[in-house]
Protein backbone atom coordinates (compact mmCIF):
# COMPACT_ATOMS: atom_id res chain seq x y z
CA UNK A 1 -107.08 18.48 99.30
CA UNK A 2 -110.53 19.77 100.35
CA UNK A 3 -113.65 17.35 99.64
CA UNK A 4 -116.27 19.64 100.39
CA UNK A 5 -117.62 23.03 101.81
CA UNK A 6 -120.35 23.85 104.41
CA UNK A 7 -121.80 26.98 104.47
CA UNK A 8 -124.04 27.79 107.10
CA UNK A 9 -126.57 30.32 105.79
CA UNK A 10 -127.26 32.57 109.14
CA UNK A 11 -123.40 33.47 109.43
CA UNK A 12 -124.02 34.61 105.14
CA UNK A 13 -127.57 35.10 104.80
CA UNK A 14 -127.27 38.82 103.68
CA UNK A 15 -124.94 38.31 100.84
CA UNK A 16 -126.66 34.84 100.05
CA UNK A 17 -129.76 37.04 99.39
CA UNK A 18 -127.94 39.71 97.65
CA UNK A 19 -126.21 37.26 94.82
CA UNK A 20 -129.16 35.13 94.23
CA UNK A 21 -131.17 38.37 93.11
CA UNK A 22 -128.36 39.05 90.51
CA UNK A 23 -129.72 38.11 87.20
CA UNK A 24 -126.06 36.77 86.23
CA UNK A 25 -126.27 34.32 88.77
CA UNK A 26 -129.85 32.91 88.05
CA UNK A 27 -129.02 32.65 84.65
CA UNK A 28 -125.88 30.88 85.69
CA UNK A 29 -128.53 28.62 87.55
CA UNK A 30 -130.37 27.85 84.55
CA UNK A 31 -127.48 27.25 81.77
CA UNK A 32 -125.67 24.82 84.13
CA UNK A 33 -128.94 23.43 85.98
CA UNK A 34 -127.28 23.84 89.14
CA UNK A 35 -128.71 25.22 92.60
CA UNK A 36 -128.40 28.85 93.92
CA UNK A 37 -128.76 27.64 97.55
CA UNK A 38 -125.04 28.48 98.10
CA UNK A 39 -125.43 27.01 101.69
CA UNK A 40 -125.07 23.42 103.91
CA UNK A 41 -122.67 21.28 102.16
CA UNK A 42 -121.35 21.81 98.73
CA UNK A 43 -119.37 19.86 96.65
CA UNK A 44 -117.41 19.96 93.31
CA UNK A 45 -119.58 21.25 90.52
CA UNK A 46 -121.74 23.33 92.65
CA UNK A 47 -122.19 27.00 92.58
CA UNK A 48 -120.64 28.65 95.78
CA UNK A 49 -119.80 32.52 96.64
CA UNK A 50 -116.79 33.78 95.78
CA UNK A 51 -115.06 36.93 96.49
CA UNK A 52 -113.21 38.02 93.96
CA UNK A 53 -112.07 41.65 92.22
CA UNK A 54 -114.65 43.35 90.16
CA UNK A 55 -113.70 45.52 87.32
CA UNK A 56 -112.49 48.39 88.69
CA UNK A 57 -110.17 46.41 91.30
CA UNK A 58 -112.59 46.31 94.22
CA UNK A 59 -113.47 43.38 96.04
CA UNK A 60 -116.83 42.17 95.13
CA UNK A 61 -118.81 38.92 95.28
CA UNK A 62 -119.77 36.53 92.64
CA UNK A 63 -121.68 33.63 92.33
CA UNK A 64 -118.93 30.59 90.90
CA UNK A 65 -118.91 26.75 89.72
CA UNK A 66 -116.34 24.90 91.65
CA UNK A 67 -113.48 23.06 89.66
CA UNK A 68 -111.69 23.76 86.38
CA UNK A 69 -113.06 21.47 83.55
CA UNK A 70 -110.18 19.93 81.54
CA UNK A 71 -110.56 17.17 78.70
CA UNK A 72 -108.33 14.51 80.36
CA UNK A 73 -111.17 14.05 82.75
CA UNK A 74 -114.87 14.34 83.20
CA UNK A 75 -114.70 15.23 86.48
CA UNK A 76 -114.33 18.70 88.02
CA UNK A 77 -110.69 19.84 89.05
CA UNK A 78 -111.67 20.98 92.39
CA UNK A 79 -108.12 21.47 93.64
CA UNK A 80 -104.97 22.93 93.06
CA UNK A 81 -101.26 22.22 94.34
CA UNK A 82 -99.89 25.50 95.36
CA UNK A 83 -96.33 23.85 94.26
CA UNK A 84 -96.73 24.21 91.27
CA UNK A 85 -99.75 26.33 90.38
CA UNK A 86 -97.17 29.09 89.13
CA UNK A 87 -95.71 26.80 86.08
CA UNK A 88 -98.29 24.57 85.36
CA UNK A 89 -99.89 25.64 82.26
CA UNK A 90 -103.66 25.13 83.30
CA UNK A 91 -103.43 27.01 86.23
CA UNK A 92 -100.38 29.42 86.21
CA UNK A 93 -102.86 32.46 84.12
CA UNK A 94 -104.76 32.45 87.02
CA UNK A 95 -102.11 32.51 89.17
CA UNK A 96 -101.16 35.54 88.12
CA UNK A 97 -104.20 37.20 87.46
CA UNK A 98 -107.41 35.74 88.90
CA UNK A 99 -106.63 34.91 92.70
CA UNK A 100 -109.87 34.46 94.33
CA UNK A 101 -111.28 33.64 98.17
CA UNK A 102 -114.19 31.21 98.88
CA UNK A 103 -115.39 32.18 102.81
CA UNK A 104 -117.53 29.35 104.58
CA UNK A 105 -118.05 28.15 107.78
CA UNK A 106 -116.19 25.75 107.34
CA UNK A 107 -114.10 22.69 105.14
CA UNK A 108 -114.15 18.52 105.32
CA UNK A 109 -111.78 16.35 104.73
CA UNK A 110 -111.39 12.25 105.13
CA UNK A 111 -108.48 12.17 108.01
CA UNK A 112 -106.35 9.45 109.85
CA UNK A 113 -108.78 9.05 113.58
CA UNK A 114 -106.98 10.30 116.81
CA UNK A 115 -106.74 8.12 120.10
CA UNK A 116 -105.91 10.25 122.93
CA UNK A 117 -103.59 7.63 124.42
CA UNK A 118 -101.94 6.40 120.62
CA UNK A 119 -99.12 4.47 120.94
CA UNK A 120 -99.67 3.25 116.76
CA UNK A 121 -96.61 3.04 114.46
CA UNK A 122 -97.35 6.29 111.66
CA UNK A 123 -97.51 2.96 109.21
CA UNK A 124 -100.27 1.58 111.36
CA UNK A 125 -101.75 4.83 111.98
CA UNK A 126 -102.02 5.68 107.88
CA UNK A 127 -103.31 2.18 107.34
CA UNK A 128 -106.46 3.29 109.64
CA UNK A 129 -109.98 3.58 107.37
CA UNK A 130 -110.10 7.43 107.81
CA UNK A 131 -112.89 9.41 109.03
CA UNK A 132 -114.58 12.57 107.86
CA UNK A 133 -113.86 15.47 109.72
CA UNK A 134 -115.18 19.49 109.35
CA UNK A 135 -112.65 21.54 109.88
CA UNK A 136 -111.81 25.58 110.52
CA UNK A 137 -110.30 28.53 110.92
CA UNK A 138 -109.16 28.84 114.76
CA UNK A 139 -111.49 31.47 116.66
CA UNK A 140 -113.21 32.32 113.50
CA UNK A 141 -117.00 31.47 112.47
CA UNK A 142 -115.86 32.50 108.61
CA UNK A 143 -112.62 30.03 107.24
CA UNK A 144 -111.48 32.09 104.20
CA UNK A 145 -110.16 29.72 101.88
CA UNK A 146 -107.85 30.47 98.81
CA UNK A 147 -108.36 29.98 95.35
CA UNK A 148 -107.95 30.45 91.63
CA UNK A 149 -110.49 31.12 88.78
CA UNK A 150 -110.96 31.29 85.42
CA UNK A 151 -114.04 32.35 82.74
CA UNK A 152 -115.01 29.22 80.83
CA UNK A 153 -117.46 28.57 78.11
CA UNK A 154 -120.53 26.84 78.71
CA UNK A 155 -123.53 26.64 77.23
CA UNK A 156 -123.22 29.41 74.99
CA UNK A 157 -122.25 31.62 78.47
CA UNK A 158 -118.96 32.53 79.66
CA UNK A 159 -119.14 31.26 83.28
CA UNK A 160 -116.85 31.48 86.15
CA UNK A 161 -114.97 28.39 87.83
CA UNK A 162 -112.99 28.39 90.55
CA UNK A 163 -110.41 25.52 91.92
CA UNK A 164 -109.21 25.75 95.78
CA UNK A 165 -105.37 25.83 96.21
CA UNK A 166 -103.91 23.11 98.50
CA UNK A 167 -100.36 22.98 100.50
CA UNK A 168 -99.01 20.80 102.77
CA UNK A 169 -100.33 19.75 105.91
CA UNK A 170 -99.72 22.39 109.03
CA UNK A 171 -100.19 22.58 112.44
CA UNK A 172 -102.81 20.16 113.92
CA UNK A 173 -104.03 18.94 110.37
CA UNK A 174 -100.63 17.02 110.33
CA UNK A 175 -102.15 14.83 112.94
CA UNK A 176 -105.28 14.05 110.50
CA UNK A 177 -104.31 14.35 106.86
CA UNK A 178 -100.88 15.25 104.58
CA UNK A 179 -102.96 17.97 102.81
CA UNK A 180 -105.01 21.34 103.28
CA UNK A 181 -106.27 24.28 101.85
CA UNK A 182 -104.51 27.59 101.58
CA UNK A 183 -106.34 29.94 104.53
CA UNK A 184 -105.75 33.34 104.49
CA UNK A 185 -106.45 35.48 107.43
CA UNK A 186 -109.30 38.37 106.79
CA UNK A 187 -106.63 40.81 106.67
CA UNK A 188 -105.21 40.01 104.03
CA UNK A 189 -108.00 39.06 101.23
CA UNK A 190 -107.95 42.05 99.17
CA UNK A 191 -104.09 41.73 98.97
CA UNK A 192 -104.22 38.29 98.07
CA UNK A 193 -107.34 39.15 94.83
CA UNK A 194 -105.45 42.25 94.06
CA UNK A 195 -103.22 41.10 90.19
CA UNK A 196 -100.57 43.47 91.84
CA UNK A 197 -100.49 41.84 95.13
CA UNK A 198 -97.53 39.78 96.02
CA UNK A 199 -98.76 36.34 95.88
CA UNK A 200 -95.90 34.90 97.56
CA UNK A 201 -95.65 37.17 100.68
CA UNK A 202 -99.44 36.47 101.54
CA UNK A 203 -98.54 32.38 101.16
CA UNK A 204 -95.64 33.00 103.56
CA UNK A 205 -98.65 34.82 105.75
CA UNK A 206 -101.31 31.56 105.71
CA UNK A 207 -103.21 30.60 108.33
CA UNK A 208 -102.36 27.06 109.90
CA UNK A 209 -104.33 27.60 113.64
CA UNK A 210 -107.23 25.09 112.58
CA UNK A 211 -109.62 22.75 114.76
CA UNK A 212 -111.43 19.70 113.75
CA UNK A 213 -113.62 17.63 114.71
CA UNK A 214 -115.68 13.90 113.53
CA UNK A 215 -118.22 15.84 110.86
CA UNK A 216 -121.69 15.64 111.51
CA UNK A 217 -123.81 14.60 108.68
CA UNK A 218 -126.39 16.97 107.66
CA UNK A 219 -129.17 17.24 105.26
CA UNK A 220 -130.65 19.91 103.81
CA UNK A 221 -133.65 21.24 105.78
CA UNK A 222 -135.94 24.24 104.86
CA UNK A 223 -134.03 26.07 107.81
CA UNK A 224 -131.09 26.13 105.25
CA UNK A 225 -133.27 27.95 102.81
CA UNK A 226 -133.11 31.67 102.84
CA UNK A 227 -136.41 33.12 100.99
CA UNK A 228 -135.70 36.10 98.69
């Protein structure tokens, strides 16, 4: 699963500035009362960039809400099983035709801590009060991170959601959690938001080269805060 995003706004600050301008997204803003920071640390329910095809097939950016909202639950569903995202009926339309990418700096998780001499059964290791960690892409500054959307209505506007697509654990994460988030490699973005791509073949092509390490808390600061 993914608990939360950071965004750090010098790596984005451009297109930060560019999508808060767009009337679309301020009135976004204002129907859901949410913030159009977009950057530090976001969590379910918050508005977040999104890149995602536009109408004429192009990749474009959009300001989105994170989670799906579904009457079993109040809360946001802020992630989605890529085992079964193709059948389930809440997200398999969007599996099919709105495949989206969320790009930020990177992603935290609550993990299992590492001892570098850890001689722990994996029962005693999983029984250890986990840590939060940040975690990204390998040799990257951007982690782009795979997703699904879907238009929604919502106070009387037809807004954008988005839900990030989990797998199983790969690579190092194994070490630290049983879950992570689809990450695609820049490459292959536009194939992967393209409703003709092959959805499949760019799974088979995810990234799993992450690195992690004990998050530090932050707290928003006016050096987060990019002035229009």
């Amino acid at each position: 699963m993914c608990m939360s995003l950071r965004i750090e706004p010098k790596e984005m600050a451009e297109v930060l500035i560019k999508i808060r301008k767009m009337s679309f997204a301020q009135e976004m803003s204002i129907k859901l009362g949410k913030s159009l920071i977009m950057s530090g640390d976001l969590y379910p329910s918050d508005i977040a960039l999104v890149l995602a095809p536009n109408k004429y097939g192009k990749m474009a950016i959009f300001p989105m809400a994170w989670g799906f909202t579904h009457q079993a639950t109040p809360k946001p569903l802020a992630n989605c099983r890529i085992e079964t995202a193709d059948r389930k009926p809440l997200w398999r339309d969007s599996w099919y035709r709105r495949r989206c990418v969320i790009p930020s700096s990177w992603y935290y998780e609550l993990g299992y801590p590492l001892y570098d001499e850890d001689s722990r059964s994996m029962i005693e290791h999983r029984n250890t009060k986990k840590i939060k960690f940040a975690i990204q892409t390998e040799g990257s500054d951007i982690t782009y991170i795979a997703g699904l959307y879907r238009y929604e209505e919502h106070c009387d506007m037809q807004v954008p959601m988005f839900s990030i697509l989990t797998r199983e654990a790969a690579g190092t994460v194994r070490d630290i959690h049983d879950r992570m988030p689809l990450i695609l490699d820049k490459e292959n973005i536009l194939d992967w938001i393209r409703t003709d791509g092959d959805s499949s073949d760019i799974v088979e092509k995810a990234l799993t080269n992450m690195v992690f390490e004990k998050a530090v808390e932050y707290h928003r600061s006016p050096n987060e805060l990019i002035t229009m």
